[in-house]
Protein backbone atom coordinates (compact mmCIF):
# COMPACT_ATOMS: atom_id res chain seq x y z
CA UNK A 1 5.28 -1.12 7.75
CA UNK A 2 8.44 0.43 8.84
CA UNK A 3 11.09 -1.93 7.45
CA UNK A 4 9.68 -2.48 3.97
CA UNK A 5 9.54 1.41 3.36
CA UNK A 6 13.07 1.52 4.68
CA UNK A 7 14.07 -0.90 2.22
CA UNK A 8 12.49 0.73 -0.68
CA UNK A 9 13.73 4.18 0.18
CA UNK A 10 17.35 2.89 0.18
CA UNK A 11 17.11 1.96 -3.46
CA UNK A 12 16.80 5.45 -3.79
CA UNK A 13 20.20 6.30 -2.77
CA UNK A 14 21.72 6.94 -6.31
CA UNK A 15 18.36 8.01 -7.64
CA UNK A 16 17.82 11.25 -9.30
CA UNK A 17 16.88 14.22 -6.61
CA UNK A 18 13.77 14.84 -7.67
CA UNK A 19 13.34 11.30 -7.14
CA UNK A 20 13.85 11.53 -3.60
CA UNK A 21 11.99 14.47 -2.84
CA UNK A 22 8.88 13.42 -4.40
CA UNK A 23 8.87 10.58 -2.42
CA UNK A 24 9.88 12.09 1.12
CA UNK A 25 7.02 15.10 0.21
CA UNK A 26 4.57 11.99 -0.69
CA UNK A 27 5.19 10.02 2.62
CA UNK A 28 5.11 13.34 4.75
CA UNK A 29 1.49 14.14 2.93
CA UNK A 30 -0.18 10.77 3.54
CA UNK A 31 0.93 10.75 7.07
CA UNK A 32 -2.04 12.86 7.58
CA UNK A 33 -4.29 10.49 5.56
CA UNK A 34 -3.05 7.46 7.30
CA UNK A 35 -1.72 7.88 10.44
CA UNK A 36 0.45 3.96 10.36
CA UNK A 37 2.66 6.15 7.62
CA UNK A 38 6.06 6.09 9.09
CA UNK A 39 7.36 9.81 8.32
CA UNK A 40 9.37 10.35 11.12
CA UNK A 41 11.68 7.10 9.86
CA UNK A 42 11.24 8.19 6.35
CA UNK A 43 12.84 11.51 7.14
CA UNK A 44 15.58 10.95 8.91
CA UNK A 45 16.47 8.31 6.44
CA UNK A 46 15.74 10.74 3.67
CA UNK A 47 18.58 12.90 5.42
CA UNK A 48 21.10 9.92 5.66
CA UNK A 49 20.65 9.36 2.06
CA UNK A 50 20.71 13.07 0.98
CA UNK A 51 24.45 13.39 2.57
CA UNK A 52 25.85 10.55 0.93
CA UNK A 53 23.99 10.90 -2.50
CA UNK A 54 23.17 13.77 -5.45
CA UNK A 55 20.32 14.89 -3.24
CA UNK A 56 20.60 17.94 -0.65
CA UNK A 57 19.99 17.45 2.67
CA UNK A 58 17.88 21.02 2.80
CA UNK A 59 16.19 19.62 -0.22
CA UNK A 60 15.17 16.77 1.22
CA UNK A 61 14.20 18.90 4.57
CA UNK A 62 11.64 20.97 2.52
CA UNK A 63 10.18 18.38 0.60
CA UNK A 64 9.23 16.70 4.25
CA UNK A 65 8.34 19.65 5.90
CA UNK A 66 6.10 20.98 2.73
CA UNK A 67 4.51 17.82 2.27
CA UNK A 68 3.78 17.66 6.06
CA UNK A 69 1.91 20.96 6.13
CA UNK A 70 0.19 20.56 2.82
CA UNK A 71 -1.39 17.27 4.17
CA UNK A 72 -2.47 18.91 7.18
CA UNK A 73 -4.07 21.54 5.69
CA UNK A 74 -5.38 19.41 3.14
CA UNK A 75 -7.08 18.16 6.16
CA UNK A 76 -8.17 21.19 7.69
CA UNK A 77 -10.02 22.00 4.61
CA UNK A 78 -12.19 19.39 4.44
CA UNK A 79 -12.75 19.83 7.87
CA UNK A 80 -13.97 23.39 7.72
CA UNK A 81 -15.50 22.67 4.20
CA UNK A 82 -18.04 19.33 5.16
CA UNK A 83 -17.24 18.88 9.21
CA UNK A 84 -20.15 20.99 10.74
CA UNK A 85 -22.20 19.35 8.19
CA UNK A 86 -21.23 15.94 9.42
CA UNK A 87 -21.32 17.06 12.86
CA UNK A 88 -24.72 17.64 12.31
CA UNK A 89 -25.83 14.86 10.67
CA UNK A 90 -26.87 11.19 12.48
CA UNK A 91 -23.45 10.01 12.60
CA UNK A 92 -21.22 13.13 13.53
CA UNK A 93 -24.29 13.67 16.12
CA UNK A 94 -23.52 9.93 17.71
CA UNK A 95 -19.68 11.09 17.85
CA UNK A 96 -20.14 14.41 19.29
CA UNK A 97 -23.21 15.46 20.78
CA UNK A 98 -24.15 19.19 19.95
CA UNK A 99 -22.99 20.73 23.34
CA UNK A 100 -19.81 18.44 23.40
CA UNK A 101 -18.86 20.19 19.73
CA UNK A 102 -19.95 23.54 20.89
CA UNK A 103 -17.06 23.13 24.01
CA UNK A 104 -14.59 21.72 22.02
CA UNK A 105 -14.45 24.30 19.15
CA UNK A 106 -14.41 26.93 22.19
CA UNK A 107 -11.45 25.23 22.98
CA UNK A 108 -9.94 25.50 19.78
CA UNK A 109 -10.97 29.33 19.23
CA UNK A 110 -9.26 30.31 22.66
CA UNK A 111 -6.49 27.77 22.22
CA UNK A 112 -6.05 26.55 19.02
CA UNK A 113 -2.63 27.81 18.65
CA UNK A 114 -1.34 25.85 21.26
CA UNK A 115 -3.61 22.63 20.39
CA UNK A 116 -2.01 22.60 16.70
CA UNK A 117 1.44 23.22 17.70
CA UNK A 118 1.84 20.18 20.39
CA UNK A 119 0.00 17.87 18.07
CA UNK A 120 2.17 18.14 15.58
CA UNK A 121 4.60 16.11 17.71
CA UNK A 122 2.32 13.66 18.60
CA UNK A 123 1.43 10.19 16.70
CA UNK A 124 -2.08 9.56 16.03
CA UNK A 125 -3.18 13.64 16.92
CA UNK A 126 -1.43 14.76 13.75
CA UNK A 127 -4.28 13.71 12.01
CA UNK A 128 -7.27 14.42 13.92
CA UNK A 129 -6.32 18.17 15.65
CA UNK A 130 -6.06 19.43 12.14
CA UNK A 131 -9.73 18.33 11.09
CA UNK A 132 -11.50 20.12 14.01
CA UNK A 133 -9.46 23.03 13.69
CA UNK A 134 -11.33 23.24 10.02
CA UNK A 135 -14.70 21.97 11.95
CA UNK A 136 -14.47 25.51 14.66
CA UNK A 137 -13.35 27.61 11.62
CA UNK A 138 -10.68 28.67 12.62
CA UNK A 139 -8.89 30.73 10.30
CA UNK A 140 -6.51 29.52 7.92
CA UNK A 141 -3.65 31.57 9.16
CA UNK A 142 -4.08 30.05 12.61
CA UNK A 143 -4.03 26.72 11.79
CA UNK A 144 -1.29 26.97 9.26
CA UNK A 145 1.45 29.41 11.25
CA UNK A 146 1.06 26.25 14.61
CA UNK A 147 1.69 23.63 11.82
CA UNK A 148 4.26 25.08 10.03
CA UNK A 149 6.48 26.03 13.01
CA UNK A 150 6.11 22.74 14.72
CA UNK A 151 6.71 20.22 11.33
CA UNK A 152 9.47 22.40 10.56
CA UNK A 153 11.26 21.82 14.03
CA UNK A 154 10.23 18.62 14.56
CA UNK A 155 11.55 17.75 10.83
CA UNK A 156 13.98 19.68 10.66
CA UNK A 157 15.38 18.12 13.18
CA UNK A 158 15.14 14.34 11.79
CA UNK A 159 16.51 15.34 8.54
CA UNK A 160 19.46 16.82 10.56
CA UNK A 161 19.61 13.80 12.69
CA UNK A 162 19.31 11.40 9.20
CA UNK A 163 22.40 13.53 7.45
CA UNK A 164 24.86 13.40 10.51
CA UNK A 165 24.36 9.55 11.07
CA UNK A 166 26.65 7.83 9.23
CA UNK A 167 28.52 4.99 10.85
CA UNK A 168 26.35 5.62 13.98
CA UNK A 169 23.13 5.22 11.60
CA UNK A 170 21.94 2.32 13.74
CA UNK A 171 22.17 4.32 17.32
CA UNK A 172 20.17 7.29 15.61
CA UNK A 173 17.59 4.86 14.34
CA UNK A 174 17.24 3.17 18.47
CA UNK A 175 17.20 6.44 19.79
CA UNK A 176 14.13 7.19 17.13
CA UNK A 177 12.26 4.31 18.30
CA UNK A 178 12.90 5.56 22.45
CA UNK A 179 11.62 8.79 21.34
CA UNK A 180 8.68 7.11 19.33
CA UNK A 181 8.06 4.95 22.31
CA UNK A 182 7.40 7.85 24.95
CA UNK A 183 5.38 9.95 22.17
CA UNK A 184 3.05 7.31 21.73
CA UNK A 185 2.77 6.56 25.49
CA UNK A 186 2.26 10.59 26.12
CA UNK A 187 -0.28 10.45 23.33
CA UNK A 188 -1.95 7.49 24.62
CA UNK A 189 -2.56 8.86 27.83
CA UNK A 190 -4.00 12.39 25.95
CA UNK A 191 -6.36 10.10 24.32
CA UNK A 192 -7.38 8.33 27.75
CA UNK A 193 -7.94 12.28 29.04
CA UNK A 194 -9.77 13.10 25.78
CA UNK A 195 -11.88 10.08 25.87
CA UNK A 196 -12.74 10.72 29.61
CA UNK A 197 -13.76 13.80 28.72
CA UNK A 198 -15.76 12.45 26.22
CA UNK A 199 -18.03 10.44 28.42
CA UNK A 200 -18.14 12.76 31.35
CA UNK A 201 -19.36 15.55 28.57
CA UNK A 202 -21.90 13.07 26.78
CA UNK A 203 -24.15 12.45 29.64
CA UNK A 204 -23.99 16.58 31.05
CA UNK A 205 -26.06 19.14 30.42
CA UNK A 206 -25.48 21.54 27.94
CA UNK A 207 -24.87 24.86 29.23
CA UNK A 208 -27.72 26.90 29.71
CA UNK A 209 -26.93 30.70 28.81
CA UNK A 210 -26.69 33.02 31.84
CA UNK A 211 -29.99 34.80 32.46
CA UNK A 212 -29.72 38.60 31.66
């Protein structure tokens, strides 16, 4: 997926501003609808292009980051709109037993902040942490203040990256892919420990309250 979006965004290089930015802000939204999305690439090439063309590279920055954080929470509303519902039902019940959803929105009320924040950096989490922060209710501010802090870092940083490349465009885009490698490797082995947990949970006993 990632080289023919390269190639269309680099027809955008003499395109109107507004142009770009709707596309960057697009990309950076579905990311959280469809993980596969390649944002991370789309970013830092949306910087590369904004120094070299009639966009800005700030402009380009916000569009990412704003598009980012609007998916997200996009996400996180449906989550704490229809989740417990689902959760509830015969197929959300299958997924997550009753006492494994009770511990892992817990988990998300005493550590949520934390939870959002790393995920943000993380391929394949981006779009999952945000829909059980909306499934433990956590409050909007909470899930939004993790999200925006890490997107903007984390794309702020590509953008950056993308605008200073220049000749050296194709050593930014190999040291990408290194960085992509080990992210998806650390997040692969958070899904083995989430998984584990998963089955270890499944089979327990739920928690019996403490007697008074």
């Amino acid at each position: 997926m990632t080289d023919w979006v390269v190639r269309w965004l680099e027809t955008l290089a003499d395109a109107p501003p507004a142009l770009l930015y709707a596309v960057t802000f697009s990309v950076a939204f579905a990311e959280n609808l469809f993980p596969p999305v390649p944002s991370d690439v789309v970013a830092l090439l949306g910087g590369f292009l904004a120094a070299r063309g009639p966009a800005s590279v700030l402009g380009v920055g916000l569009s990412v980051w704003l598009g980012n954080v609007a998916g997200a929470m996009t996400i996180y509303a449906v989550g704490h709109r229809y989740g417990l519902a689902f959760f509830r039902g015969p197929w959300g019940r299958w997924l997550l037993r009753p006492h494994q959803l009770d511990r892992l929105r817990a988990v998300y009320r005493r550590h949520g902040l934390w939870v959002i924040f790393g995920s943000r950096f993380l391929p394949m989490f981006r779009a999952v942490v945000p829909i059980f922060a909306g499934v433990s209710h956590l409050r909007w501010p909470a899930a939004l203040l993790p999200m925006a802090l890490a997107s903007g870092l984390w794309y702020g940083v590509l953008v950056a990256l993308g605008s200073w490349a220049g000749v050296r465009w194709a050593w930014v885009q190999t040291q990408l892919h290194r960085v992509g490698v080990g992210l998806w490797l650390l997040s692969v082995t958070v899904l083995a420990l989430v998984l584990a947990w998963w089955w270890r949970t499944r089979h327990a006993r739920p928690r019996e309250p403490a007697a008074p």
